[in-house]
C-alpha atoms as a PDB file:
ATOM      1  CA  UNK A   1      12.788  30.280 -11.447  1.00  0.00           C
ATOM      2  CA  UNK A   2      13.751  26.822 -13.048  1.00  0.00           C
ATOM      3  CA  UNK A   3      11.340  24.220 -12.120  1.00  0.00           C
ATOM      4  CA  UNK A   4      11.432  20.349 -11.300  1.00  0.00           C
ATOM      5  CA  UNK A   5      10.535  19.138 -14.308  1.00  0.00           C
ATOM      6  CA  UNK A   6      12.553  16.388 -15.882  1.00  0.00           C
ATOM      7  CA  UNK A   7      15.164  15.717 -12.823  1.00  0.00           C
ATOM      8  CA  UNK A   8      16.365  13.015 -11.466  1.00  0.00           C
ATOM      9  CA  UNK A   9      15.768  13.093  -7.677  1.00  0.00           C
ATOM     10  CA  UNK A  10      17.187  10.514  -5.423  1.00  0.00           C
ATOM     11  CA  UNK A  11      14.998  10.241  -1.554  1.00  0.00           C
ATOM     12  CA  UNK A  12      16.413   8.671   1.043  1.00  0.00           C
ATOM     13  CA  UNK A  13      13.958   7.908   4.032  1.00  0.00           C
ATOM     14  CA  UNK A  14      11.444   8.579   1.986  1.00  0.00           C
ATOM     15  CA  UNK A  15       8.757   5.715   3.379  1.00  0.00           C
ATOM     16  CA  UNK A  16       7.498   8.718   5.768  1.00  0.00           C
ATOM     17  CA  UNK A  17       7.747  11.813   7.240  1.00  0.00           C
ATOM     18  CA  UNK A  18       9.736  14.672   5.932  1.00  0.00           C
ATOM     19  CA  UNK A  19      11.088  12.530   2.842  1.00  0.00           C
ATOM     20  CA  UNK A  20       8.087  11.069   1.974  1.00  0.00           C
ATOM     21  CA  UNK A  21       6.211  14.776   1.779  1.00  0.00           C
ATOM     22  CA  UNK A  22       9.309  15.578  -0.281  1.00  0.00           C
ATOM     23  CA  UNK A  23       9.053  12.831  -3.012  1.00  0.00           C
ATOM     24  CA  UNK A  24       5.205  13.691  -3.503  1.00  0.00           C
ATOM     25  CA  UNK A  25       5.656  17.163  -3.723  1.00  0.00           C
ATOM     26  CA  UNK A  26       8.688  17.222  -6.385  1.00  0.00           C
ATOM     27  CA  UNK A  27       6.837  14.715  -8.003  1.00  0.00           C
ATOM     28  CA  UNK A  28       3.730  16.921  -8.743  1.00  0.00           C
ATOM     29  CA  UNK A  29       6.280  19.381  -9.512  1.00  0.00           C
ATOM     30  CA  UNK A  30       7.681  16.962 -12.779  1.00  0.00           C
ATOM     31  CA  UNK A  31      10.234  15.508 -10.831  1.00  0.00           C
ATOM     32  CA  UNK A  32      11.481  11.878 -11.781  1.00  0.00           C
ATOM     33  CA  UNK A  33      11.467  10.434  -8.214  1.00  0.00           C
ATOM     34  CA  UNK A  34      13.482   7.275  -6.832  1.00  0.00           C
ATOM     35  CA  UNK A  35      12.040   6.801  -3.451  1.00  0.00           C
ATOM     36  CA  UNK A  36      14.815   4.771  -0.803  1.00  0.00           C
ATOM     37  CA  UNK A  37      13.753   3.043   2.331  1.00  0.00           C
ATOM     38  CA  UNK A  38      14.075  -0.080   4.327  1.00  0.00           C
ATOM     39  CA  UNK A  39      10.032  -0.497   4.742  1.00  0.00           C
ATOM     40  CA  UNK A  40       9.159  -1.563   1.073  1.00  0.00           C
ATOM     41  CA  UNK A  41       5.535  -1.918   1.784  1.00  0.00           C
ATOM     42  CA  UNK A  42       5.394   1.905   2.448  1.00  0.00           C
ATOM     43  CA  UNK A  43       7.671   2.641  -0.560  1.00  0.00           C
ATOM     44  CA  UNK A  44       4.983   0.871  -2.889  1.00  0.00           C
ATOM     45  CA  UNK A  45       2.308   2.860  -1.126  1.00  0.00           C
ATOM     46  CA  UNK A  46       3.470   6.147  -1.771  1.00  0.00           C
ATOM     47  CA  UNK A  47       4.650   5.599  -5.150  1.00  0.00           C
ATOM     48  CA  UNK A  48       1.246   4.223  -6.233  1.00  0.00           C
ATOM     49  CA  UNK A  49      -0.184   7.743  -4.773  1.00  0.00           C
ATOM     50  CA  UNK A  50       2.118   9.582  -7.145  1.00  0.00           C
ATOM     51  CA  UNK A  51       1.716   7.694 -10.089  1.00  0.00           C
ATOM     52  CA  UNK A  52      -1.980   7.506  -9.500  1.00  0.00           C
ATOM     53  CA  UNK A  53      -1.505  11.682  -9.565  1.00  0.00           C
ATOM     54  CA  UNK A  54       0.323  11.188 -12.573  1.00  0.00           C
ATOM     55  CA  UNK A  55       3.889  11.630 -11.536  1.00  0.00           C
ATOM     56  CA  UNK A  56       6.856   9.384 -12.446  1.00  0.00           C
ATOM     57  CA  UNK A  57       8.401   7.533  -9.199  1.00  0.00           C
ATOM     58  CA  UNK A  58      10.119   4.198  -8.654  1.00  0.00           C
ATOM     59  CA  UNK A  59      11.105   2.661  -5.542  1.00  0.00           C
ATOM     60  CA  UNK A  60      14.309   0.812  -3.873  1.00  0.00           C
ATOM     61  CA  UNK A  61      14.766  -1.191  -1.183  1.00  0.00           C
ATOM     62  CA  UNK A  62      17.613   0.605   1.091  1.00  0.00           C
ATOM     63  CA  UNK A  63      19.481   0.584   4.465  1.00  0.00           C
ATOM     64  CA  UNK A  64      21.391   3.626   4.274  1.00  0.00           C
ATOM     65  CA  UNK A  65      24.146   2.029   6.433  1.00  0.00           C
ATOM     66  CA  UNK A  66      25.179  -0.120   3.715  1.00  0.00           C
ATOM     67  CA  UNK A  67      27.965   1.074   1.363  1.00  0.00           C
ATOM     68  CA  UNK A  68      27.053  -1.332  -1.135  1.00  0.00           C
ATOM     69  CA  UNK A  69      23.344  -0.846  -1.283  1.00  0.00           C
ATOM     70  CA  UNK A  70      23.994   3.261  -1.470  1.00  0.00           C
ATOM     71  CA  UNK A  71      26.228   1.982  -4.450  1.00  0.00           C
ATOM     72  CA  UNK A  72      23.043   0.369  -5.479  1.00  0.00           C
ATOM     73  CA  UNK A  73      20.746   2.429  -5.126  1.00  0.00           C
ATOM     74  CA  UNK A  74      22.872   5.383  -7.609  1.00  0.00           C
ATOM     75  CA  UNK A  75      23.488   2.339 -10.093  1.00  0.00           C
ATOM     76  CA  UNK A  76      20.095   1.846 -10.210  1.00  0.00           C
ATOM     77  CA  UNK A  77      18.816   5.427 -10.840  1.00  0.00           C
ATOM     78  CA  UNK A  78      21.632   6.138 -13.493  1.00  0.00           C
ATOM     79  CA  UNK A  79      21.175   2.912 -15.604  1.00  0.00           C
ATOM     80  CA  UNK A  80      17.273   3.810 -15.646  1.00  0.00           C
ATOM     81  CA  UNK A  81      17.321   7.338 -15.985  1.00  0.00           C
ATOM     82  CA  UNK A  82      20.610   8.327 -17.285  1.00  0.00           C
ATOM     83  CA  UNK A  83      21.345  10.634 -15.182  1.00  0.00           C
ATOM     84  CA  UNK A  84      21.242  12.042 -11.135  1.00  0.00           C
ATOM     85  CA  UNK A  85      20.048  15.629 -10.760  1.00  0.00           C
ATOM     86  CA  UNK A  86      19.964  15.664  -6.779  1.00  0.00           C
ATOM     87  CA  UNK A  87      20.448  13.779  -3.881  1.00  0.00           C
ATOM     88  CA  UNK A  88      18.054  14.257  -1.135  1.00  0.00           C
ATOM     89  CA  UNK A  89      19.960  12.348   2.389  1.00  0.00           C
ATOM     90  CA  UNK A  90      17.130  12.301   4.225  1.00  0.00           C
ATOM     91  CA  UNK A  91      17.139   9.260   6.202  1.00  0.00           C
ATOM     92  CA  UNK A  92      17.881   9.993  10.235  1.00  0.00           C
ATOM     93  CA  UNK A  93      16.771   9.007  13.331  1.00  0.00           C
ATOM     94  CA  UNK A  94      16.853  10.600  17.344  1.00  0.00           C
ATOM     95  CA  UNK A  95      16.579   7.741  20.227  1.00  0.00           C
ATOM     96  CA  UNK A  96      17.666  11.160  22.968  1.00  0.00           C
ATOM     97  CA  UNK A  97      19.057  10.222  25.971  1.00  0.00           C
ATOM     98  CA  UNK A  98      21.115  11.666  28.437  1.00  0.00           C
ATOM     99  CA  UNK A  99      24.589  10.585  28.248  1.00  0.00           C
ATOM    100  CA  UNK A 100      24.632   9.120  31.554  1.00  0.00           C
ATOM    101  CA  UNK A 101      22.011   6.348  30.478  1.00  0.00           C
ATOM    102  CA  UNK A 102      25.064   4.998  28.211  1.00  0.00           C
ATOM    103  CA  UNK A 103      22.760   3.907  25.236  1.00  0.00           C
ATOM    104  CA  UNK A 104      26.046   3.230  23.687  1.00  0.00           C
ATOM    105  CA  UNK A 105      24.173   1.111  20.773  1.00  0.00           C
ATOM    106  CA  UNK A 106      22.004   3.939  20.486  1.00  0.00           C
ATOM    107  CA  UNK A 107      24.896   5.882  20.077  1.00  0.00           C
ATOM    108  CA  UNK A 108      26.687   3.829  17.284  1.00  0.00           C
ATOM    109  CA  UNK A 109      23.468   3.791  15.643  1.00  0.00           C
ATOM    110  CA  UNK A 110      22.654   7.395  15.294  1.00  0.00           C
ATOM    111  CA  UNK A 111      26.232   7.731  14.210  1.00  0.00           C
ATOM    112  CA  UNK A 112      25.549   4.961  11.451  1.00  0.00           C
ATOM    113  CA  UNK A 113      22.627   6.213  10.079  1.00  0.00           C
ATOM    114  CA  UNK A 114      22.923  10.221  10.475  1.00  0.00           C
ATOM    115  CA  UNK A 115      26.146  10.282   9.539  1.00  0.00           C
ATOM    116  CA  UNK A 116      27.636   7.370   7.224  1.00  0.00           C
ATOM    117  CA  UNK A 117      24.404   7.572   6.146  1.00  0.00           C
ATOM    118  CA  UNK A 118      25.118  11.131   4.663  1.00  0.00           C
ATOM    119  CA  UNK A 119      28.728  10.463   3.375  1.00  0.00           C
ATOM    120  CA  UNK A 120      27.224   7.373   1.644  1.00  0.00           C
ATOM    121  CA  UNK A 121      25.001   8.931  -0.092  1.00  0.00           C
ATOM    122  CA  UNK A 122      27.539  11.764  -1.193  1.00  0.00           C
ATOM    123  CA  UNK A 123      29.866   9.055  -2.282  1.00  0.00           C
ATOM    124  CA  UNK A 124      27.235   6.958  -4.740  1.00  0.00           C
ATOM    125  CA  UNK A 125      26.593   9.953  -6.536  1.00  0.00           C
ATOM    126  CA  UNK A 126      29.657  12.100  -6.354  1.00  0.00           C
ATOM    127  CA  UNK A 127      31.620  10.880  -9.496  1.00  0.00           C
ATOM    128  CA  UNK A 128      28.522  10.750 -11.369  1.00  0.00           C
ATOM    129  CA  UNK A 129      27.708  14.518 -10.730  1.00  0.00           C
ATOM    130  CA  UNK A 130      31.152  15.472 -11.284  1.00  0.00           C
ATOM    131  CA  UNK A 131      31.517  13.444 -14.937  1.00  0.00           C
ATOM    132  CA  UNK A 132      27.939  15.304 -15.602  1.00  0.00           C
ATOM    133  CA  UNK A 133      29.435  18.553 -14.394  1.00  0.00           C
ATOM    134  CA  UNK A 134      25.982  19.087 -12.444  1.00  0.00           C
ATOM    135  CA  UNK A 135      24.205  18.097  -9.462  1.00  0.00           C
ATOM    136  CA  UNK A 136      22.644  19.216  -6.182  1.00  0.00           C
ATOM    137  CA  UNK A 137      23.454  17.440  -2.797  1.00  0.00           C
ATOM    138  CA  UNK A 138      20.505  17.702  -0.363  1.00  0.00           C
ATOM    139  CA  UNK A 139      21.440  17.169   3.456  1.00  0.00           C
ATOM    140  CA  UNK A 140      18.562  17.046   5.759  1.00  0.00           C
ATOM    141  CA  UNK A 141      20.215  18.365   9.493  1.00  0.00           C
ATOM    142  CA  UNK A 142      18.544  19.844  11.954  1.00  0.00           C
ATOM    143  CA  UNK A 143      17.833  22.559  13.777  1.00  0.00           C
ATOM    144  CA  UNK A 144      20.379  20.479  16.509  1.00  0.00           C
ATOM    145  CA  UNK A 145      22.987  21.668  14.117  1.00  0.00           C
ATOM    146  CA  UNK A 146      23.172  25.005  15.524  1.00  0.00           C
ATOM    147  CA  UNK A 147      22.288  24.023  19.076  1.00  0.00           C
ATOM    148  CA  UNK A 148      22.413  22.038  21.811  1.00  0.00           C
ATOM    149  CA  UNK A 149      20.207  20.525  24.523  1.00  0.00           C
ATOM    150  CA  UNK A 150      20.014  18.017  27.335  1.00  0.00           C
ATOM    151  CA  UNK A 151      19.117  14.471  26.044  1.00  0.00           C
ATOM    152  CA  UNK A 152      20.129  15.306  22.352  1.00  0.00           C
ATOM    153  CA  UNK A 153      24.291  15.550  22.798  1.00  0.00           C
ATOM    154  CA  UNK A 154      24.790  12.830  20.601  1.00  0.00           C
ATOM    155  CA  UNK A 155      22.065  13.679  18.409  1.00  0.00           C
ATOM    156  CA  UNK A 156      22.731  17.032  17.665  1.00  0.00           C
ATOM    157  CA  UNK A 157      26.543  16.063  17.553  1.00  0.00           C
ATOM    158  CA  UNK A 158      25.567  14.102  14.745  1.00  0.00           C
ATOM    159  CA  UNK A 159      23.601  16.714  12.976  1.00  0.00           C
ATOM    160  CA  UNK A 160      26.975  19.231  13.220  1.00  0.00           C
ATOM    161  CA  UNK A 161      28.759  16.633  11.799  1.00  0.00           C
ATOM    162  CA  UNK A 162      26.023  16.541   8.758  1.00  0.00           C
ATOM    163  CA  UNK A 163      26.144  20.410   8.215  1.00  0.00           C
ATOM    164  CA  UNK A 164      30.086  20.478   8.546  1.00  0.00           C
ATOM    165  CA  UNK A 165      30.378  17.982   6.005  1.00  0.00           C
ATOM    166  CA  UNK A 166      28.148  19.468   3.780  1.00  0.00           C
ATOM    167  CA  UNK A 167      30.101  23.058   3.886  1.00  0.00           C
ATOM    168  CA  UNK A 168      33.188  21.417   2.891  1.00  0.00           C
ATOM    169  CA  UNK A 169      31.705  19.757  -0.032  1.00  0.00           C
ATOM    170  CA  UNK A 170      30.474  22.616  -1.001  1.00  0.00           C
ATOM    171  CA  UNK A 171      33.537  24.431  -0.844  1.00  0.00           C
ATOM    172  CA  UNK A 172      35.292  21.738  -2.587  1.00  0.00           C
ATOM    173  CA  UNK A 173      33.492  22.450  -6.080  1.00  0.00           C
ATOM    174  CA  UNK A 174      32.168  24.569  -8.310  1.00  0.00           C
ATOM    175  CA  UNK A 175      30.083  23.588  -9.897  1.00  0.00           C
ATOM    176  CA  UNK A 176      27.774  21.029  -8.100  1.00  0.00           C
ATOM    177  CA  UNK A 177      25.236  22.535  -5.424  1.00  0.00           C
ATOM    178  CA  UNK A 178      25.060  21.687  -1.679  1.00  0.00           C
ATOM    179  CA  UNK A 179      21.962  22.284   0.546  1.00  0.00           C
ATOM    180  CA  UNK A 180      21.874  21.587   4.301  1.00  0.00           C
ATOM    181  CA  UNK A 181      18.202  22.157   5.190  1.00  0.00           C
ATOM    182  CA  UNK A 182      17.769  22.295   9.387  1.00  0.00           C
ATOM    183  CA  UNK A 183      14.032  21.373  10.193  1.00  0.00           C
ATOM    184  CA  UNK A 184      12.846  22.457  13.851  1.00  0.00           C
ATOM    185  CA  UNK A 185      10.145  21.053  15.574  1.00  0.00           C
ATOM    186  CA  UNK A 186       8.601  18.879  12.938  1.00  0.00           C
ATOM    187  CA  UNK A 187       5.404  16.514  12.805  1.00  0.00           C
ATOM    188  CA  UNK A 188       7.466  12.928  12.028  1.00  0.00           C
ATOM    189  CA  UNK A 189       8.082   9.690  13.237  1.00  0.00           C
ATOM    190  CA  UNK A 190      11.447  10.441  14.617  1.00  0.00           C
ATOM    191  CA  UNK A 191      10.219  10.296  18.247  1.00  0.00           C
ATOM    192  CA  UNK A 192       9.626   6.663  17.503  1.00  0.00           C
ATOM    193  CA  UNK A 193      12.920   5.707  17.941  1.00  0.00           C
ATOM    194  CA  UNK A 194      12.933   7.214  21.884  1.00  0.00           C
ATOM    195  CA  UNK A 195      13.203   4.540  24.141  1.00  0.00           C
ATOM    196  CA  UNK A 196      14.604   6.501  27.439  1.00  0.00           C
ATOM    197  CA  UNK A 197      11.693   7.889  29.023  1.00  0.00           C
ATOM    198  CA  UNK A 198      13.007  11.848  29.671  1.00  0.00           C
ATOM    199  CA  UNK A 199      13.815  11.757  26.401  1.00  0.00           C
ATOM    200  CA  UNK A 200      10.471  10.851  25.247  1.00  0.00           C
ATOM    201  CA  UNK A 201       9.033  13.305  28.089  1.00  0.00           C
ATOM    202  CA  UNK A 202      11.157  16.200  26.737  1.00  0.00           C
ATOM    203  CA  UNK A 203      10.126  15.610  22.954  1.00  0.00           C
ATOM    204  CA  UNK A 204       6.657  15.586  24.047  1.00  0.00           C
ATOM    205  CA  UNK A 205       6.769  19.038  25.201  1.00  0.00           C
ATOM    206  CA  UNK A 206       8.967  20.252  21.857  1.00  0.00           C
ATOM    207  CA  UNK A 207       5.968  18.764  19.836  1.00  0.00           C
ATOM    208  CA  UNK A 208       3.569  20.442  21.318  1.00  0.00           C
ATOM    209  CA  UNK A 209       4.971  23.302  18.772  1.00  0.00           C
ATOM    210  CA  UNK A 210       5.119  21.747  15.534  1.00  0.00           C
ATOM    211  CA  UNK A 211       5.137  22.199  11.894  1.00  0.00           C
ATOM    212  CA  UNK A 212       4.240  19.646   9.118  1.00  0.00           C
ATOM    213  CA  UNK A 213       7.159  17.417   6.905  1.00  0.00           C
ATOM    214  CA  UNK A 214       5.386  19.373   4.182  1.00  0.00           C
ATOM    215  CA  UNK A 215       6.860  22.880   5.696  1.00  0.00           C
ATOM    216  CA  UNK A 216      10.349  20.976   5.085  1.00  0.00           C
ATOM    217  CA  UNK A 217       9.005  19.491   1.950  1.00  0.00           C
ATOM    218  CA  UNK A 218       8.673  23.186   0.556  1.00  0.00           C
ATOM    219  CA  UNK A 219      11.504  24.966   1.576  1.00  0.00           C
ATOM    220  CA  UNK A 220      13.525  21.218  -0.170  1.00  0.00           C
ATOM    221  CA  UNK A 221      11.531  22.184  -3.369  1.00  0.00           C
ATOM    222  CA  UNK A 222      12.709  25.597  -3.043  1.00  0.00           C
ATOM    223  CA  UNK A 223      16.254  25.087  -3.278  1.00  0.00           C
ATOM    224  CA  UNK A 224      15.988  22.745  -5.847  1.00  0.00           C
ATOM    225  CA  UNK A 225      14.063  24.894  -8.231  1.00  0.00           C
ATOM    226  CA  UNK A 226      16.465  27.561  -7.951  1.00  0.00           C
ATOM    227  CA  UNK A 227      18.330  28.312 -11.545  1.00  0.00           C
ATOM    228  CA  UNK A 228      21.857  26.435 -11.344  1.00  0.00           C
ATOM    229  CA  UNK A 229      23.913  29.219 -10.873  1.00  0.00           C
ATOM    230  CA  UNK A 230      22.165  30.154  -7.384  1.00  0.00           C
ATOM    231  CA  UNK A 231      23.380  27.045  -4.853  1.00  0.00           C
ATOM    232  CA  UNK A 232      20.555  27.957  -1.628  1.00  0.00           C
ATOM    233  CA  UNK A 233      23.594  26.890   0.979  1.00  0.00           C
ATOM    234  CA  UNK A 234      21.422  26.742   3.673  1.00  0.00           C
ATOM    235  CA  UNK A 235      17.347  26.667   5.033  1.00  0.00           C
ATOM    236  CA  UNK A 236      16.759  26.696   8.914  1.00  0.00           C
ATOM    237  CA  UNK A 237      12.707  26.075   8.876  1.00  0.00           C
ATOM    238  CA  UNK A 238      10.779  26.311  12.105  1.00  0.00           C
ATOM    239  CA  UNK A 239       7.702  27.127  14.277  1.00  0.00           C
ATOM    240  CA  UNK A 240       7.075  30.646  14.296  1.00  0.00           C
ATOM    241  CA  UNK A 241       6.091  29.800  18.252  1.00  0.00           C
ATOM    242  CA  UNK A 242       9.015  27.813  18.905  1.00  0.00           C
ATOM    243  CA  UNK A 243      12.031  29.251  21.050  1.00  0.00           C
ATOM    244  CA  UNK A 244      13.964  26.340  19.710  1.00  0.00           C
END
């Protein structure tokens, strides 16, 4: 099995959570680590862990939302590295609510960030990987991709959309590699973002069945170290005591 070493590994999200177990652990595996985030103060935190460890990782300041600063952010890695090995779109976020509260902004913002988030990302680094004729496209889903529950409709619509998207783009070439990995119940900061109150009551209940972003973090490094002639389409990761 091909290892890490020497790739070029672009994080989104990565400030905590399951992106931030991702970049240390690919790191100590030889990756070359850009780390993407809005909280820059976190960014510098981690990436002084993994240098400290001696691993190679470098920072950018990034709202996934933006075209531009995806545009950026895949500038920046190929200018200083000379090349993008994998894309790792990471960044998401879950205010649940039940329709009926009409958190329309809520709404707009899930579809923002789990969604154009994704096809940003694909976009920055999609002509690169096809003038390389290489690369790996990392979607983070969920396990709301394959099902659906009260509170979570728009949530888990958006995390269809992710795993749809990445099926097509996978059937669409050859010879670059696309990986939807669907997390369940997973220690994070996701449940942050809640701000009605049965769907913060309802997540409490799925967490009380929980694995680590470093469960997630593996089964990423997984399908990354697999020779390039296997693509690992798909990872659903979960609680062994979760029904969900």
């Amino acid at each position: 099995m091909n290892k890490c070493t020497s790739k070029v590994i672009l994080i989104t999200g990565a400030s905590s959570g399951i992106g931030e177990a991702t970049a240390r652990l690919l790191a100590e595996g030889g990756a070359t680590v850009l780390l993407g985030a809005r909280r820059i103060e976190r960014l510098e935190s981690i990436v002084a862990d993994i240098r400290a460890n001696g691993g190679i990782a470098e920072l950018y300041a990034l709202d996934v939302t933006s075209r531009d600063e995806m545009n950026a952010f895949a500038a920046h890695a190929l200018a200083r590295f000379g090349k993008i090995d994998v894309i790792i779109n990471n960044a998401g976020i879950m205010p649940l609510s039940l329709l009926s509260s009409l958190k329309v902004d809520e709404w707009d913002r899930m579809i923002d960030v789990n969604i154009r988030g994704v096809l940003h990302g694909i976009a920055a680094v999609l002509p690169t990987m096809q003038a390389q004729g290489f690369g790996q496209v990392v979607n983070v889903a969920s396990i709301g991709a394959h099902a659906v529950s009260p509170t979570a409709a728009v949530y888990c619509a958006t995390k269809y959309a992710v795993w749809a998207i990445s099926e097509g783009l996978r059937q669409e070439h050859s010879n670059i590699r696309v990986t939807t990995i669907s997390p369940g119940v997973t220690e994070s900061e996701l449940a942050d973002t809640i701000s009605d109150e049965r769907g913060r009551n309802e997540m409490k209940e799925f967490r009380k069945v929980a694995i680590s972003a470093q469960a997630i973090a593996r089964a990423i490094h997984f399908a990354v170290s697999q020779p390039e002639d296997v693509d690992t389409s798909e990872i659903v990761v979960r609680p062994t005591a979760s029904p969900h």
